[in-house]
PDB file of N, CA and C in Angstrom:
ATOM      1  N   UNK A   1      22.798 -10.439  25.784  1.00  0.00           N
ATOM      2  CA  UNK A   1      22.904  -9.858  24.461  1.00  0.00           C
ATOM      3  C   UNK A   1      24.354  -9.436  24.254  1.00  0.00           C
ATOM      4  N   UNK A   2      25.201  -9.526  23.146  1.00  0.00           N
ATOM      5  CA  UNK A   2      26.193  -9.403  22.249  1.00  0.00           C
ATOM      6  C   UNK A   2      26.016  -8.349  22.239  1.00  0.00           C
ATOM      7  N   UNK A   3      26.768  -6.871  22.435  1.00  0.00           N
ATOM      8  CA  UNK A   3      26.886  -5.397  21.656  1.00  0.00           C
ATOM      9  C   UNK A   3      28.344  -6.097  20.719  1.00  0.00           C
ATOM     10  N   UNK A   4      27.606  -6.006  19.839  1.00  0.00           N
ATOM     11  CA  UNK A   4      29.487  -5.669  18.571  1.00  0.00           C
ATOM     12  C   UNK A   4      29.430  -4.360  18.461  1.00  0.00           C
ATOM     13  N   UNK A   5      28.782  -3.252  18.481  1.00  0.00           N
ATOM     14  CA  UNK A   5      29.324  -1.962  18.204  1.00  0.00           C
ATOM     15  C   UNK A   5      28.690  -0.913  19.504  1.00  0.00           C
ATOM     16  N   UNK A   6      29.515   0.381  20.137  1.00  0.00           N
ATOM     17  CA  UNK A   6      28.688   0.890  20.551  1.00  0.00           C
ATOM     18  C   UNK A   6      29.613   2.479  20.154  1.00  0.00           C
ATOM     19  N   UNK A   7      28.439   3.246  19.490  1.00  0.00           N
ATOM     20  CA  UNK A   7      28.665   4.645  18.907  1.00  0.00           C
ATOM     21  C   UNK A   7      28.366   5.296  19.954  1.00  0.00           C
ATOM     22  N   UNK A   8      29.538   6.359  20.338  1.00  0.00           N
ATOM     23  CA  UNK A   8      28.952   8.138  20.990  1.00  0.00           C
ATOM     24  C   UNK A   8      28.780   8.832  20.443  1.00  0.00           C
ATOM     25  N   UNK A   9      27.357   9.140  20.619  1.00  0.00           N
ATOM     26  CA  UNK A   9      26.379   9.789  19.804  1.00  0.00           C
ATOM     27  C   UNK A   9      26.626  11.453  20.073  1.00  0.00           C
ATOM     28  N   UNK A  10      27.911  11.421  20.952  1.00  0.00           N
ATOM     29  CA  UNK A  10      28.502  13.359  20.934  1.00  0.00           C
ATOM     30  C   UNK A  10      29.249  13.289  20.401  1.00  0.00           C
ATOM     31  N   UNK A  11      29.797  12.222  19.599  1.00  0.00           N
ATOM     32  CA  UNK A  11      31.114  12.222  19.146  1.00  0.00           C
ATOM     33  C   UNK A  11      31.139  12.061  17.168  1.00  0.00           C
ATOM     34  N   UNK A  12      30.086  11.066  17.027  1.00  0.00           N
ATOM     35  CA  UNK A  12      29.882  10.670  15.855  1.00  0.00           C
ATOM     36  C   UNK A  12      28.218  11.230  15.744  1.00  0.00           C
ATOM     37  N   UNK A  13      28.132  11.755  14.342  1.00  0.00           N
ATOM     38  CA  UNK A  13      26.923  12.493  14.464  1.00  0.00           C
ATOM     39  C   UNK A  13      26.303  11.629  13.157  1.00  0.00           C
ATOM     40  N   UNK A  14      25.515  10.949  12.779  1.00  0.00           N
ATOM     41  CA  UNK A  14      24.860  10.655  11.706  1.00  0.00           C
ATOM     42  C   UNK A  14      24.071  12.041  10.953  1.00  0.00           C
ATOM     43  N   UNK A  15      23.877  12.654   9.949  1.00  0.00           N
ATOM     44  CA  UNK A  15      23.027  13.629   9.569  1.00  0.00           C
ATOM     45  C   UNK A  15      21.692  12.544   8.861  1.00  0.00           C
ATOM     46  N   UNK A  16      21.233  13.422   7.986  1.00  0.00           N
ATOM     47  CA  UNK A  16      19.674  12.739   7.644  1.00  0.00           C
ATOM     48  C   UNK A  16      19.956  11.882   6.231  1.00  0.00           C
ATOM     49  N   UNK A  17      20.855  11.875   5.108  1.00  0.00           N
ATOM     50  CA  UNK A  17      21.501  11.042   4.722  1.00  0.00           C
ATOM     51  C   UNK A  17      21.901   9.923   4.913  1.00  0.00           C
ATOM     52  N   UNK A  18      23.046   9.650   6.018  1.00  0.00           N
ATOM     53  CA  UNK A  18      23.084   8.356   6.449  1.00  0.00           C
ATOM     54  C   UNK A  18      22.042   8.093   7.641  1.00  0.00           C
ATOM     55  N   UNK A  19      21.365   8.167   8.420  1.00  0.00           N
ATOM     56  CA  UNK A  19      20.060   7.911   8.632  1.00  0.00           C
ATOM     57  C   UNK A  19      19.196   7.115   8.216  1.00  0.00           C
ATOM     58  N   UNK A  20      18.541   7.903   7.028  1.00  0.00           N
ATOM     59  CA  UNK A  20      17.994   7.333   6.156  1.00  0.00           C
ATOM     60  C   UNK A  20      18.891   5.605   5.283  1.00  0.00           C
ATOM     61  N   UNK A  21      19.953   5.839   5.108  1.00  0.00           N
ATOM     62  CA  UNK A  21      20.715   4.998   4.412  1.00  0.00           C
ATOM     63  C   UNK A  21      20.686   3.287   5.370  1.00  0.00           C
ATOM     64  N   UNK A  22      21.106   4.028   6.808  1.00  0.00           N
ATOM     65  CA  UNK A  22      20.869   2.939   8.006  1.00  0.00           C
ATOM     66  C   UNK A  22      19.486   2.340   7.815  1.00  0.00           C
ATOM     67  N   UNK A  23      18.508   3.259   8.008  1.00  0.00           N
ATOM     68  CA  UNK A  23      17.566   2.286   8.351  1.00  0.00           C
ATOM     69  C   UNK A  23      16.692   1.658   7.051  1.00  0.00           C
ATOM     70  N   UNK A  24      17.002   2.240   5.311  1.00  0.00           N
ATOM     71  CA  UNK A  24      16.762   1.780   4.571  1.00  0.00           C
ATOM     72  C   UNK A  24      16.899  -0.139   4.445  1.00  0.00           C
ATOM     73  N   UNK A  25      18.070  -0.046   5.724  1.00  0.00           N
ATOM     74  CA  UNK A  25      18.867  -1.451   5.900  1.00  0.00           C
ATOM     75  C   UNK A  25      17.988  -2.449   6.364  1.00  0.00           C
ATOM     76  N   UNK A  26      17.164  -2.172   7.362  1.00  0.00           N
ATOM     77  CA  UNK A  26      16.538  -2.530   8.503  1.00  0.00           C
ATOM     78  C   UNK A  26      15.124  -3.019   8.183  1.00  0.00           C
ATOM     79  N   UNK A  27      14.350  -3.925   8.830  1.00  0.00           N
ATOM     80  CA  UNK A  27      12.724  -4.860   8.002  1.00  0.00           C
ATOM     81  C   UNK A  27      12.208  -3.927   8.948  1.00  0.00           C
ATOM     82  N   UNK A  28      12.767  -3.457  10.015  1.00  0.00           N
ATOM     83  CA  UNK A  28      11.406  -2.554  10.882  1.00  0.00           C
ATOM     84  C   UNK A  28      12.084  -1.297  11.225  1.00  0.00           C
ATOM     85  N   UNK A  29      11.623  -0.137  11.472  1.00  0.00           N
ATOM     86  CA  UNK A  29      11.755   0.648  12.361  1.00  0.00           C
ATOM     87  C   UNK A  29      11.048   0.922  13.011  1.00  0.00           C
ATOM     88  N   UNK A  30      11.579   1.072  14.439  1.00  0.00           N
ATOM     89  CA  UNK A  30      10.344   1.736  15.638  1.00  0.00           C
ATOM     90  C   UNK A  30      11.333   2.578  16.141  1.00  0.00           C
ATOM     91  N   UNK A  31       9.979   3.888  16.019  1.00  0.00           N
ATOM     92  CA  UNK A  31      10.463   5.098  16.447  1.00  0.00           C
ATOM     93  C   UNK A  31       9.801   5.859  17.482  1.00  0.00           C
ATOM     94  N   UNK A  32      10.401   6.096  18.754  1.00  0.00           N
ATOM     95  CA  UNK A  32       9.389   6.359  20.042  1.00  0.00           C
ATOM     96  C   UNK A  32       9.631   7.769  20.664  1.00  0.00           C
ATOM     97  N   UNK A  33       8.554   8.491  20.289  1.00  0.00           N
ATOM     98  CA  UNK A  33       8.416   9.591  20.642  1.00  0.00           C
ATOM     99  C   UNK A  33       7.825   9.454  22.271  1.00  0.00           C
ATOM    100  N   UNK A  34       8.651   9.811  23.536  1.00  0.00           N
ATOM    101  CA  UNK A  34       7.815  10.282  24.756  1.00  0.00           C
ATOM    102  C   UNK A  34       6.892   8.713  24.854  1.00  0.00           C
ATOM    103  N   UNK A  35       5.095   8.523  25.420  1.00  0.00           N
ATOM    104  CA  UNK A  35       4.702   7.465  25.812  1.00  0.00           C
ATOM    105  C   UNK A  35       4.185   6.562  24.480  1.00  0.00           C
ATOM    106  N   UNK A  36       4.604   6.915  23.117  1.00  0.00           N
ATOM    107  CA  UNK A  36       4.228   6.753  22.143  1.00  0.00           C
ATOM    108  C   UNK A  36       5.149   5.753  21.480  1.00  0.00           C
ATOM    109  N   UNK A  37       4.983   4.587  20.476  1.00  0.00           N
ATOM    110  CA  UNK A  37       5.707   4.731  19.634  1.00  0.00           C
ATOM    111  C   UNK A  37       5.131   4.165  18.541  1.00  0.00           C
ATOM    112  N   UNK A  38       5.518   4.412  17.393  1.00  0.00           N
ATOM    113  CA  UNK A  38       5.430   4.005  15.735  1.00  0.00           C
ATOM    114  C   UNK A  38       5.927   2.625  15.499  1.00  0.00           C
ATOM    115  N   UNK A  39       6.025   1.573  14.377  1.00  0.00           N
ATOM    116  CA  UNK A  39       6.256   0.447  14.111  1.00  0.00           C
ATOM    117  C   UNK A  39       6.423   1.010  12.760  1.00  0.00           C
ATOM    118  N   UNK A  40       7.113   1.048  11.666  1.00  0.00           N
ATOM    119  CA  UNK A  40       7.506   0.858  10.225  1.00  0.00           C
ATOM    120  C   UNK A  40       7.807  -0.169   9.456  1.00  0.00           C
ATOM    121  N   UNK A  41       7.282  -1.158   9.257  1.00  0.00           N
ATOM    122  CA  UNK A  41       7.424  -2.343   7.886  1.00  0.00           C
ATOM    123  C   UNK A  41       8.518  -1.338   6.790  1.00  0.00           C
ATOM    124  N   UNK A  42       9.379  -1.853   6.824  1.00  0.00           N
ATOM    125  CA  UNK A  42      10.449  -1.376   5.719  1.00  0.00           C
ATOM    126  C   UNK A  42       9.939  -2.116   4.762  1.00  0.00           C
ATOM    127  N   UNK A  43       9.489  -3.572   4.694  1.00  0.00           N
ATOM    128  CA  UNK A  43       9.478  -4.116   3.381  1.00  0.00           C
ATOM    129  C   UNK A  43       8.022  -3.983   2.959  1.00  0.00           C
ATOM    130  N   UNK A  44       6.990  -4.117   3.836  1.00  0.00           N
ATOM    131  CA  UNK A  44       5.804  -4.108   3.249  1.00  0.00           C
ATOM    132  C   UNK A  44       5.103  -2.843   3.048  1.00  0.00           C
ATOM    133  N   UNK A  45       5.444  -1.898   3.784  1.00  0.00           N
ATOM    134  CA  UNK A  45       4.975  -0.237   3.958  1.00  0.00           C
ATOM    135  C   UNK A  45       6.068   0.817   4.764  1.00  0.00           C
ATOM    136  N   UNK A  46       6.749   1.228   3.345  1.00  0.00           N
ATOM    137  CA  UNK A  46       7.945   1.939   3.678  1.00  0.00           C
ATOM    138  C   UNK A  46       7.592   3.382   3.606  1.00  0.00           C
ATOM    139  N   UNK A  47       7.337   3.731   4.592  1.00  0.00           N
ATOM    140  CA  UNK A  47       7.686   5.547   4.667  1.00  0.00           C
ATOM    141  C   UNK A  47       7.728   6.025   3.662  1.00  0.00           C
ATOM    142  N   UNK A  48       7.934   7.309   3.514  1.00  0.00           N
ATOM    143  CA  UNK A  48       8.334   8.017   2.063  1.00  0.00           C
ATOM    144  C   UNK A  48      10.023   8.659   3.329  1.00  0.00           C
ATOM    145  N   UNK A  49      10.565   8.786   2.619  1.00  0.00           N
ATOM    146  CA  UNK A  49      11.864   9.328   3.275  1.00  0.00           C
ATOM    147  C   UNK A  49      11.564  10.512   4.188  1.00  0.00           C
ATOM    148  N   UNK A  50      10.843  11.232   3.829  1.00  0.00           N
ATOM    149  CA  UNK A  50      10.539  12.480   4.079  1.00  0.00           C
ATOM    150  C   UNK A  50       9.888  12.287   5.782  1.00  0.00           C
ATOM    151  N   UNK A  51       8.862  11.352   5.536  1.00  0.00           N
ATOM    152  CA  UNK A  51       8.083  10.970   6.958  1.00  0.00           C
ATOM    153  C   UNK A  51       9.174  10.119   8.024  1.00  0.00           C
ATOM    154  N   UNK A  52       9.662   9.351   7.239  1.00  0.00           N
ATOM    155  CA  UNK A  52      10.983   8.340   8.239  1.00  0.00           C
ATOM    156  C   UNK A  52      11.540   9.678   9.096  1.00  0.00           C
ATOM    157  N   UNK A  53      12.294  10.447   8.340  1.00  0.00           N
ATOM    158  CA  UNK A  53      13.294  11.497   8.620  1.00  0.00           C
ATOM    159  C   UNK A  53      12.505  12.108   9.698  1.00  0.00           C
ATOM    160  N   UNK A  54      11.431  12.656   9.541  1.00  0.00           N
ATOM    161  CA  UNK A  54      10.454  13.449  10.759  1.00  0.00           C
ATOM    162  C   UNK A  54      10.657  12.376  12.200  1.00  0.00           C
ATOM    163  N   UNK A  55      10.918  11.516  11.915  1.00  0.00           N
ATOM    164  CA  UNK A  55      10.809  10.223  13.212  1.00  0.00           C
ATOM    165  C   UNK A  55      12.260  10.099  14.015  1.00  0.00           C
ATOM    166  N   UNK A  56      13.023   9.991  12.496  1.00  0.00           N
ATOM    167  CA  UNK A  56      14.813   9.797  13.379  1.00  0.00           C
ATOM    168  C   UNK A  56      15.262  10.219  12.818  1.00  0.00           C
ATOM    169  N   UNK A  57      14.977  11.987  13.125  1.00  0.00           N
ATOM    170  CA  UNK A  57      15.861  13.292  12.980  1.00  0.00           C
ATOM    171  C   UNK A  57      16.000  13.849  14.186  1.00  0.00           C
ATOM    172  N   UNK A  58      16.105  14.651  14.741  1.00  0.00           N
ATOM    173  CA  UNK A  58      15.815  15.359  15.761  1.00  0.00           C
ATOM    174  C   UNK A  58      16.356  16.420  15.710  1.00  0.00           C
ATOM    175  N   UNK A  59      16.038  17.580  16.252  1.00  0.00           N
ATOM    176  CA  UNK A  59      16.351  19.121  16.042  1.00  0.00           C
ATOM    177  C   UNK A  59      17.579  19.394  15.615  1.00  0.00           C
ATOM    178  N   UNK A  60      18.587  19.327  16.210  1.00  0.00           N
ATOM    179  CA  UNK A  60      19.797  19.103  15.449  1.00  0.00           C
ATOM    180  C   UNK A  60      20.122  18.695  14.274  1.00  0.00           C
ATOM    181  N   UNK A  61      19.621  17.845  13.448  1.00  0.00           N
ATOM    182  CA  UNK A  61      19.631  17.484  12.647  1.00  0.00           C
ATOM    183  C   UNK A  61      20.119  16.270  11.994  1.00  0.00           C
ATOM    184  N   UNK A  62      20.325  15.799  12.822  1.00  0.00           N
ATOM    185  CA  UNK A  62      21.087  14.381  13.159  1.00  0.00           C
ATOM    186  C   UNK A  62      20.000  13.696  14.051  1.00  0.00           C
ATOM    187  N   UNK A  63      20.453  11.898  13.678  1.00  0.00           N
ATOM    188  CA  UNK A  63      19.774  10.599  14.322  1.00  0.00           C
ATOM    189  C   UNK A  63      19.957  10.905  15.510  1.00  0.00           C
ATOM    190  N   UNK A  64      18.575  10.925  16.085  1.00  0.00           N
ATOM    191  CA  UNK A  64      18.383  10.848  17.428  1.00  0.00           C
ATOM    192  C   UNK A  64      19.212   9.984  18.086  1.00  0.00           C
ATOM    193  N   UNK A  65      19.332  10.492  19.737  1.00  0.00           N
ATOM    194  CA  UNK A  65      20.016   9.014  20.668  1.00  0.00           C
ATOM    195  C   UNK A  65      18.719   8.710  21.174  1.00  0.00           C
ATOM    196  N   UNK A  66      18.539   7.846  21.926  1.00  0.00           N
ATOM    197  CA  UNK A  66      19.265   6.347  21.394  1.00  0.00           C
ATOM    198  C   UNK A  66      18.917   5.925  20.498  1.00  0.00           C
ATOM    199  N   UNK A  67      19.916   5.152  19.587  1.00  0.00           N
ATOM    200  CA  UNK A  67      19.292   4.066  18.579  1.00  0.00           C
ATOM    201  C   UNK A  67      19.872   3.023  18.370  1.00  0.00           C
ATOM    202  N   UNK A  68      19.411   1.641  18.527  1.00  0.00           N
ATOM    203  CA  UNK A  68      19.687   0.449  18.476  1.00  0.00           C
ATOM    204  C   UNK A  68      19.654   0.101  17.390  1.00  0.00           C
ATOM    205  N   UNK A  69      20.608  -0.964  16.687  1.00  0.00           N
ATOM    206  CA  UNK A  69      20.200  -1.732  15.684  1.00  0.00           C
ATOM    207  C   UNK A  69      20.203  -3.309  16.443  1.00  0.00           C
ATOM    208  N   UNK A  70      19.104  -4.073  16.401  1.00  0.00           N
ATOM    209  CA  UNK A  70      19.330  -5.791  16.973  1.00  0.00           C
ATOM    210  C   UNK A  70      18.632  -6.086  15.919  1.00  0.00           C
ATOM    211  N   UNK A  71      19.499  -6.923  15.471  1.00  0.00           N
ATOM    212  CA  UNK A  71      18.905  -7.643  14.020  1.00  0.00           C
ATOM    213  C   UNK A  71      19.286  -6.896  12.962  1.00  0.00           C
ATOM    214  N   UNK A  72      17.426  -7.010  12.321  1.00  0.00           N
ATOM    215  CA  UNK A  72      16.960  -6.118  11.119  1.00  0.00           C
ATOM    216  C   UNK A  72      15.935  -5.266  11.741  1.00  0.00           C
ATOM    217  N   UNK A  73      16.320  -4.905  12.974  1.00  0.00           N
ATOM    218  CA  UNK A  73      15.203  -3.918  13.828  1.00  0.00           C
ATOM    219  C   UNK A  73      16.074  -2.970  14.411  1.00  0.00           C
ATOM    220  N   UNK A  74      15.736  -1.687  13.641  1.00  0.00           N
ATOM    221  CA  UNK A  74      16.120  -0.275  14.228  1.00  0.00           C
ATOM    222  C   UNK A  74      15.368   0.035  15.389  1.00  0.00           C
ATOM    223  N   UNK A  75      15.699   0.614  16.396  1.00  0.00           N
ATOM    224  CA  UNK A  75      15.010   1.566  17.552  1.00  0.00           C
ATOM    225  C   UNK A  75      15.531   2.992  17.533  1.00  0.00           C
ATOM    226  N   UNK A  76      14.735   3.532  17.398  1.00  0.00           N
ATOM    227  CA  UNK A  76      15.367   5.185  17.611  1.00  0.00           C
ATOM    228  C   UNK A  76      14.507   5.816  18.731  1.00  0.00           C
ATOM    229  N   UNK A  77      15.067   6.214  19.840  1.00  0.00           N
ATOM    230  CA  UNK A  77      14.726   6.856  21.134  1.00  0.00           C
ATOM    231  C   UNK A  77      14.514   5.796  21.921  1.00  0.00           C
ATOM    232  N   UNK A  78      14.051   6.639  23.407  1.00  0.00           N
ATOM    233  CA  UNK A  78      13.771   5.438  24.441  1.00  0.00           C
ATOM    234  C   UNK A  78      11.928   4.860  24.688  1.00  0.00           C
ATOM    235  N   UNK A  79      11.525   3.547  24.653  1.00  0.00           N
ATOM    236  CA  UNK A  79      10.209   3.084  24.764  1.00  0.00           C
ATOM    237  C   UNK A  79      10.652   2.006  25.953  1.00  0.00           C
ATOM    238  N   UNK A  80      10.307   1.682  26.834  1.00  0.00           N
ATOM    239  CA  UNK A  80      10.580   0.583  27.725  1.00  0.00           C
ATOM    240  C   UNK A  80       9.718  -0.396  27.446  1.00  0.00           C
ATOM    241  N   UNK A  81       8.208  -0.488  26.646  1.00  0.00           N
ATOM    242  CA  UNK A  81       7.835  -1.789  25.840  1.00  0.00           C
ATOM    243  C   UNK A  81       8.432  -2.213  24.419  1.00  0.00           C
ATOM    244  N   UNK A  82       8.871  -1.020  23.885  1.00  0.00           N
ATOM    245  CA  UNK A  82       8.934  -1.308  22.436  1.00  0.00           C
ATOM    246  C   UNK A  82      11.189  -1.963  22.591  1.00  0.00           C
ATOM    247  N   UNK A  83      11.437  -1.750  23.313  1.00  0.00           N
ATOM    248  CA  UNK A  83      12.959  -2.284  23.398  1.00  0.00           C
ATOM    249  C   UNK A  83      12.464  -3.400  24.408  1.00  0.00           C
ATOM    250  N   UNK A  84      11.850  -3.986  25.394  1.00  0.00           N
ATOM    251  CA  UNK A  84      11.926  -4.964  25.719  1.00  0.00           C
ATOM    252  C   UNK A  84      11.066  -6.250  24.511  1.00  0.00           C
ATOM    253  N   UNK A  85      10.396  -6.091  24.051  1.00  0.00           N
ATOM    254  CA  UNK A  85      10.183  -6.515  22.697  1.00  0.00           C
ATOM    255  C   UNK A  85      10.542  -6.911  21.834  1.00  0.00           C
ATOM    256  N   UNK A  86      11.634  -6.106  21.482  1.00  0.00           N
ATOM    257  CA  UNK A  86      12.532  -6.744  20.647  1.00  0.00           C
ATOM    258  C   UNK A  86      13.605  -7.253  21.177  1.00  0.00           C
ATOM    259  N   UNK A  87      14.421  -6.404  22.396  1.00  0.00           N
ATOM    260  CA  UNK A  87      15.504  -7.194  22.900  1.00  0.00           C
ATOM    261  C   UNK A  87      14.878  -8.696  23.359  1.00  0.00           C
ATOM    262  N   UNK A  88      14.088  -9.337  23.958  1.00  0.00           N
ATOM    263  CA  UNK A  88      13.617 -10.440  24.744  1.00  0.00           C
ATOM    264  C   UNK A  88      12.875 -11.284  23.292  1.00  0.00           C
ATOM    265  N   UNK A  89      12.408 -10.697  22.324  1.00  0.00           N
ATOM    266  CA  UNK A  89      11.563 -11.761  21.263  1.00  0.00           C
ATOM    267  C   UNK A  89      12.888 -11.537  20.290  1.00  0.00           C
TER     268      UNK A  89
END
């Protein structure tokens, strides 16, 4: 896999604005809480902003680490099925 970009996420802080703006970008988001994670259809069943934000915000108030963009597929946090998934398909 190609990285063209890689952000430090202590350094550069996204707030819930651009967040939202990023993954408005994106056909999926998956967002993985702990042994869990979510799947989001951006195009066919989009969140309300409000619910996205609850997913890839995190206490701080800013986009969680980690978050991948490959493709048109956001990842926000760590899943070891849901990133081999998309990295490998």
């Amino acid at each position: 896999m190609n990285v063209k970009e890689q952000v430090d996420a202590k350094k550069v802080r996204l707030g819930v604005d651009e967040a939202l703006e990023m993954a408005s970008k994106a056909s999926k988001v998956i967002v993985a809480r702990g042994k869990k994670f979510v799947e989001h259809d951006m195009k066919k069943d989009r969140p309300s902003d409000e619910d996205l934000a609850k997913g890839i915000i995190g206490p701080s108030g800013n986009l969680r680490a980690p978050t991948l963009l490959v493709g048109k597929k956001m990842l926000v946090g760590f899943h070891e099925e849901a990133y081999t998934d998309v990295i490998v398909n």
